[in-house]
N, C-alpha and C. Protein backbone atom coordinates (compact mmCIF):
# COMPACT_ATOMS: atom_id res chain seq x y z
N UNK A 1 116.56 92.17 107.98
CA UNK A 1 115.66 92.98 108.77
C UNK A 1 116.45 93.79 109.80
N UNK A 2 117.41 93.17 110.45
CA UNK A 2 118.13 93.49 111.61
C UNK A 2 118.90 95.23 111.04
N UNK A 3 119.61 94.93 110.03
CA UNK A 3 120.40 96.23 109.28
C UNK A 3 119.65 97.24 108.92
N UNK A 4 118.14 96.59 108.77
CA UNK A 4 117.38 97.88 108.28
C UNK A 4 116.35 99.13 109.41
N UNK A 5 116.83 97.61 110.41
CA UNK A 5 116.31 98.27 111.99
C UNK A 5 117.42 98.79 112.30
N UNK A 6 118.36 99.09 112.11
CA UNK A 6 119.89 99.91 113.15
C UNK A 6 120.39 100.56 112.20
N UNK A 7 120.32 100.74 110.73
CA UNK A 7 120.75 101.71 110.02
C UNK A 7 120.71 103.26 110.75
N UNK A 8 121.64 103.80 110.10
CA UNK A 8 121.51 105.47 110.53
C UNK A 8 120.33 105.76 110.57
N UNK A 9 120.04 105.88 109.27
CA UNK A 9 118.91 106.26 108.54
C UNK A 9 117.60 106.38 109.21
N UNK A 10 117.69 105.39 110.02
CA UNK A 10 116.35 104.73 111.15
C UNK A 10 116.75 105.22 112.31
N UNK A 11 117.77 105.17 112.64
CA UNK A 11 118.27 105.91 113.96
C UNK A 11 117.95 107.27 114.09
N UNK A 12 118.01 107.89 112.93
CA UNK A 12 117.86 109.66 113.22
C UNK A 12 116.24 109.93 113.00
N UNK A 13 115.71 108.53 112.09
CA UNK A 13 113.96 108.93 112.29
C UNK A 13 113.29 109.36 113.61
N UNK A 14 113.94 108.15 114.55
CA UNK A 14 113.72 108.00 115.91
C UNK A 14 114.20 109.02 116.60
N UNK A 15 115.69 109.32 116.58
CA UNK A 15 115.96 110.65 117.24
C UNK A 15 115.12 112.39 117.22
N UNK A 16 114.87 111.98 115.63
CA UNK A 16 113.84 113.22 115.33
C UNK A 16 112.11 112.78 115.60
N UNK A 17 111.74 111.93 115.76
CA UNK A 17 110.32 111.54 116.46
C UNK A 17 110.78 111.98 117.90
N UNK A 18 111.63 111.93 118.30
CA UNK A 18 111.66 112.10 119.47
C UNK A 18 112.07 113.89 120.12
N UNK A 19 112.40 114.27 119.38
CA UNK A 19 112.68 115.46 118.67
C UNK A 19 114.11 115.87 119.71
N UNK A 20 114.71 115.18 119.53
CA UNK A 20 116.45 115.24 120.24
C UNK A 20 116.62 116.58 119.33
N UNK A 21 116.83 116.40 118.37
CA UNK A 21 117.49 117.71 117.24
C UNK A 21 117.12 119.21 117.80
N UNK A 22 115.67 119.28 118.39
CA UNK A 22 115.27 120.27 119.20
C UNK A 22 116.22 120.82 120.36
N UNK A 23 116.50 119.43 120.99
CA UNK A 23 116.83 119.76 122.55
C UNK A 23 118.14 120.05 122.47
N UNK A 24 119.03 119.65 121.44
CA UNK A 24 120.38 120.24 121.31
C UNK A 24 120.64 121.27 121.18
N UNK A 25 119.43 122.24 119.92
CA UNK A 25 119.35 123.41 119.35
C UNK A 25 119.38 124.05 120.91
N UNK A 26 118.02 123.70 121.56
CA UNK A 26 117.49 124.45 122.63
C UNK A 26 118.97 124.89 123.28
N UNK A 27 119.46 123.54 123.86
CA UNK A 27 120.68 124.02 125.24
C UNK A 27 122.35 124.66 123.99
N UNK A 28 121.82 125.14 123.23
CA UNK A 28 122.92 125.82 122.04
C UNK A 28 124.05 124.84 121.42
N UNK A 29 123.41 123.73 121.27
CA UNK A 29 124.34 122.97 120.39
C UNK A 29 123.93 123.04 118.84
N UNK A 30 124.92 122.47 118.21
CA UNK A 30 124.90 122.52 116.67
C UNK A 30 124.81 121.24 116.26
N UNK A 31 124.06 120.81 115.77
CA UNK A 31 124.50 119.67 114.88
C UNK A 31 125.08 119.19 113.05
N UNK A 32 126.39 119.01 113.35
CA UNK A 32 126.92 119.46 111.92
C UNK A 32 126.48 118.20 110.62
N UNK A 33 126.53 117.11 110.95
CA UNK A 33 126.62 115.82 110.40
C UNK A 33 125.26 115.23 110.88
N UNK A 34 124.06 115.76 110.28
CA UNK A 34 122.55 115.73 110.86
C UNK A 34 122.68 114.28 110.79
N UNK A 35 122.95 113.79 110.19
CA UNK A 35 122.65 111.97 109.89
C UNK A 35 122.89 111.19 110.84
N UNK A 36 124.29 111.43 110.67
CA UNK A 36 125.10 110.69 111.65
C UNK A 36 124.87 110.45 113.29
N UNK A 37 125.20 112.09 113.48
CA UNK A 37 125.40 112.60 114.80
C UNK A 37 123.56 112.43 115.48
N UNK A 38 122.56 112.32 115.14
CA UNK A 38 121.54 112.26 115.53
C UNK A 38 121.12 110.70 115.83
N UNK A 39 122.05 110.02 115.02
CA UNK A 39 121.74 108.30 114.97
C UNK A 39 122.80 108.14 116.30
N UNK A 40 123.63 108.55 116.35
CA UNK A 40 124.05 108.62 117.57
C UNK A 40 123.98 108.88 118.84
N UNK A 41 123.78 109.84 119.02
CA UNK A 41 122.51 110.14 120.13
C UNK A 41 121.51 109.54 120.73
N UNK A 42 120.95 109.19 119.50
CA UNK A 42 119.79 108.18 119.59
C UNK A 42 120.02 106.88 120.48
N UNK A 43 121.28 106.47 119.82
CA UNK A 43 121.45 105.28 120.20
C UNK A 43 122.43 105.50 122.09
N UNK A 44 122.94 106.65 122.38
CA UNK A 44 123.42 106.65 123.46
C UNK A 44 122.26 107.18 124.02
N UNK A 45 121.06 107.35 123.84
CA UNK A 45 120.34 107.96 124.75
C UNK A 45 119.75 106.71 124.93
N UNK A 46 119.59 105.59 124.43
CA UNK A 46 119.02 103.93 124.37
C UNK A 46 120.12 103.64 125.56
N UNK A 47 121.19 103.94 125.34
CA UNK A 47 122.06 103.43 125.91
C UNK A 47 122.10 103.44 127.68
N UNK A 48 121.88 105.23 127.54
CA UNK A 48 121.88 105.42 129.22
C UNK A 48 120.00 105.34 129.84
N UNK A 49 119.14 104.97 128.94
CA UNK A 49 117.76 104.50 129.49
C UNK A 49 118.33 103.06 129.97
N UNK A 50 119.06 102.42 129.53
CA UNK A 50 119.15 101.26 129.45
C UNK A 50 120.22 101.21 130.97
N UNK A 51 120.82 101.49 131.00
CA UNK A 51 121.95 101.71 132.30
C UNK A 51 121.11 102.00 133.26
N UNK A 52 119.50 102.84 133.06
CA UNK A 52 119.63 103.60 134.62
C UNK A 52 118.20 102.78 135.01
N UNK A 53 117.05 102.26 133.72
CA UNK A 53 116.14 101.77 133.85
C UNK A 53 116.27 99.91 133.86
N UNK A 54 115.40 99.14 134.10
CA UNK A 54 115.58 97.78 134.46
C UNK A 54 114.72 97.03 133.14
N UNK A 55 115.67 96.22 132.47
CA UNK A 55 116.06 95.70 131.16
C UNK A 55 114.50 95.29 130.73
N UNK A 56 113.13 94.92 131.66
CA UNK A 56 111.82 95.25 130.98
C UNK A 56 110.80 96.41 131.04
N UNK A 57 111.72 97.47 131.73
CA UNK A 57 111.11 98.45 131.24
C UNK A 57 111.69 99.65 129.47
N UNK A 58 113.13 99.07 129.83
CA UNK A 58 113.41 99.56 128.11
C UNK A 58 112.70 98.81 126.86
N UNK A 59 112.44 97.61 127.93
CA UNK A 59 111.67 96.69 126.76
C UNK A 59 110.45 97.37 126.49
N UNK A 60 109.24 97.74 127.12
CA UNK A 60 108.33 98.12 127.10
C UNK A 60 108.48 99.61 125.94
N UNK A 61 109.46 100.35 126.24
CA UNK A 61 109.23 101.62 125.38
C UNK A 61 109.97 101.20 123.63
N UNK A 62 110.93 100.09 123.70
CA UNK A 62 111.40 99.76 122.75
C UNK A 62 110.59 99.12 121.82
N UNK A 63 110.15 97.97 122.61
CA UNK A 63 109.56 96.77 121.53
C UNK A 63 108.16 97.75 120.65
N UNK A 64 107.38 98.12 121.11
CA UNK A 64 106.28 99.10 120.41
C UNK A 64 106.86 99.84 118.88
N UNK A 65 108.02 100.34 119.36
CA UNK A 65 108.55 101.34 118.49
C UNK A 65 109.45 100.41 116.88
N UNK A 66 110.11 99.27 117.96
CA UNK A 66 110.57 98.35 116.64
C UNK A 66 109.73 97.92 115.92
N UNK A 67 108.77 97.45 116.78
CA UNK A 67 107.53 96.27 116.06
C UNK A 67 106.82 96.71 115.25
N UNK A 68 106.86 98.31 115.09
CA UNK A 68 105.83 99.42 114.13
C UNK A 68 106.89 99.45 112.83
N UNK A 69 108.25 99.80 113.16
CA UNK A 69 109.17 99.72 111.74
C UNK A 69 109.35 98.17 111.29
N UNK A 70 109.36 97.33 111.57
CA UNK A 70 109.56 95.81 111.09
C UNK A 70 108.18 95.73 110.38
N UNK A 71 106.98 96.05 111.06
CA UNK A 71 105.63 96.14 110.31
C UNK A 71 105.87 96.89 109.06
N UNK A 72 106.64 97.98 109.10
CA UNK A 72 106.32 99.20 107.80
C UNK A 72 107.98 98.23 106.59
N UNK A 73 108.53 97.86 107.31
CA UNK A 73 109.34 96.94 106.54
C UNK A 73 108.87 96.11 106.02
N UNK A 74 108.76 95.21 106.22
CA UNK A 74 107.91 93.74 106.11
C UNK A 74 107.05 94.03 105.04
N UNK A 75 106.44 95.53 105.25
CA UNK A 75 105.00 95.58 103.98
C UNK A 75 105.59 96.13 102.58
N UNK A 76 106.53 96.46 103.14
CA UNK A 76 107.61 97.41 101.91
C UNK A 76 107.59 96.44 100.55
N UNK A 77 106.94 97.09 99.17
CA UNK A 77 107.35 95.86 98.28
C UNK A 77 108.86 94.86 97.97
N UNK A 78 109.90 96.17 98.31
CA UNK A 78 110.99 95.71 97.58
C UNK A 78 111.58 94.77 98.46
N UNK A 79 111.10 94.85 99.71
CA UNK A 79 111.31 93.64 100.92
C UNK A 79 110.79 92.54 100.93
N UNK A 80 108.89 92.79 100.72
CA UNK A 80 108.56 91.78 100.67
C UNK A 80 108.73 90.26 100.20
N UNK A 81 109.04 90.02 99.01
CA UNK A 81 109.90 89.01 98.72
C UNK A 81 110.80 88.05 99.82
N UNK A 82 111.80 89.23 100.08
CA UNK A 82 113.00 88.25 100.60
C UNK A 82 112.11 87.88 101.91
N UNK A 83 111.71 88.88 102.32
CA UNK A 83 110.81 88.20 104.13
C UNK A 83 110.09 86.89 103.55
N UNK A 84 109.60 86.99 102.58
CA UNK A 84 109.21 85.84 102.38
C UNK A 84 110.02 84.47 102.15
N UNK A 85 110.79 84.57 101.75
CA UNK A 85 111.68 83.40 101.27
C UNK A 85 112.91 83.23 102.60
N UNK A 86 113.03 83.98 103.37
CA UNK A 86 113.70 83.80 104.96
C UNK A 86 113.50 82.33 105.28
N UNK A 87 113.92 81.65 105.53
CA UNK A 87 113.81 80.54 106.61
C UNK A 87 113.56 80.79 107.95
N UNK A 88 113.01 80.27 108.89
CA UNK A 88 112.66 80.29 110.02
C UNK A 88 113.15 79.28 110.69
């Protein structure tokens, strides 16, 4: 579950829900390596909410947003299975 929550892949969903890709364009940046470079971002912009805000208020904007992709995981057929057979 954990890899499928921090993949790139998921990182740049979020960056583009959030529409970062915009705000780069806007102040004249380029983004060459859309994948990558947007999962990145993403995750340093987690990074400095996290530095400047107090560790339950990142919680508050975070947990909503994970708990909706672990839901859309979890229901996924090709997942379902193994979530099931997980130990707890």
């Amino acid at each position: 579950m954990k890899t499928k929550l921090v993949r790139n892949t998921q990182l740049e969903y979020y960056a583009q829900y959030y529409e970062m890709n915009l705000i780069v364009e806007k102040m004249g940046g380029r983004i060459q390596r859309r994948g990558k470079q947007l999962a990145d971002l993403f995750e340093a912009y987690v990074g400095a909410v996290y530095l400047e805000l107090e560790p339950e208020q990142v919680n508050e904007w975070l947990e909503p947003l994970f708990l909706a992709t672990c839901e859309e995981i979890a229901n996924q057929s090709e997942y379902h299975g193994e979530w099931l057979s997980t130990p707890r």
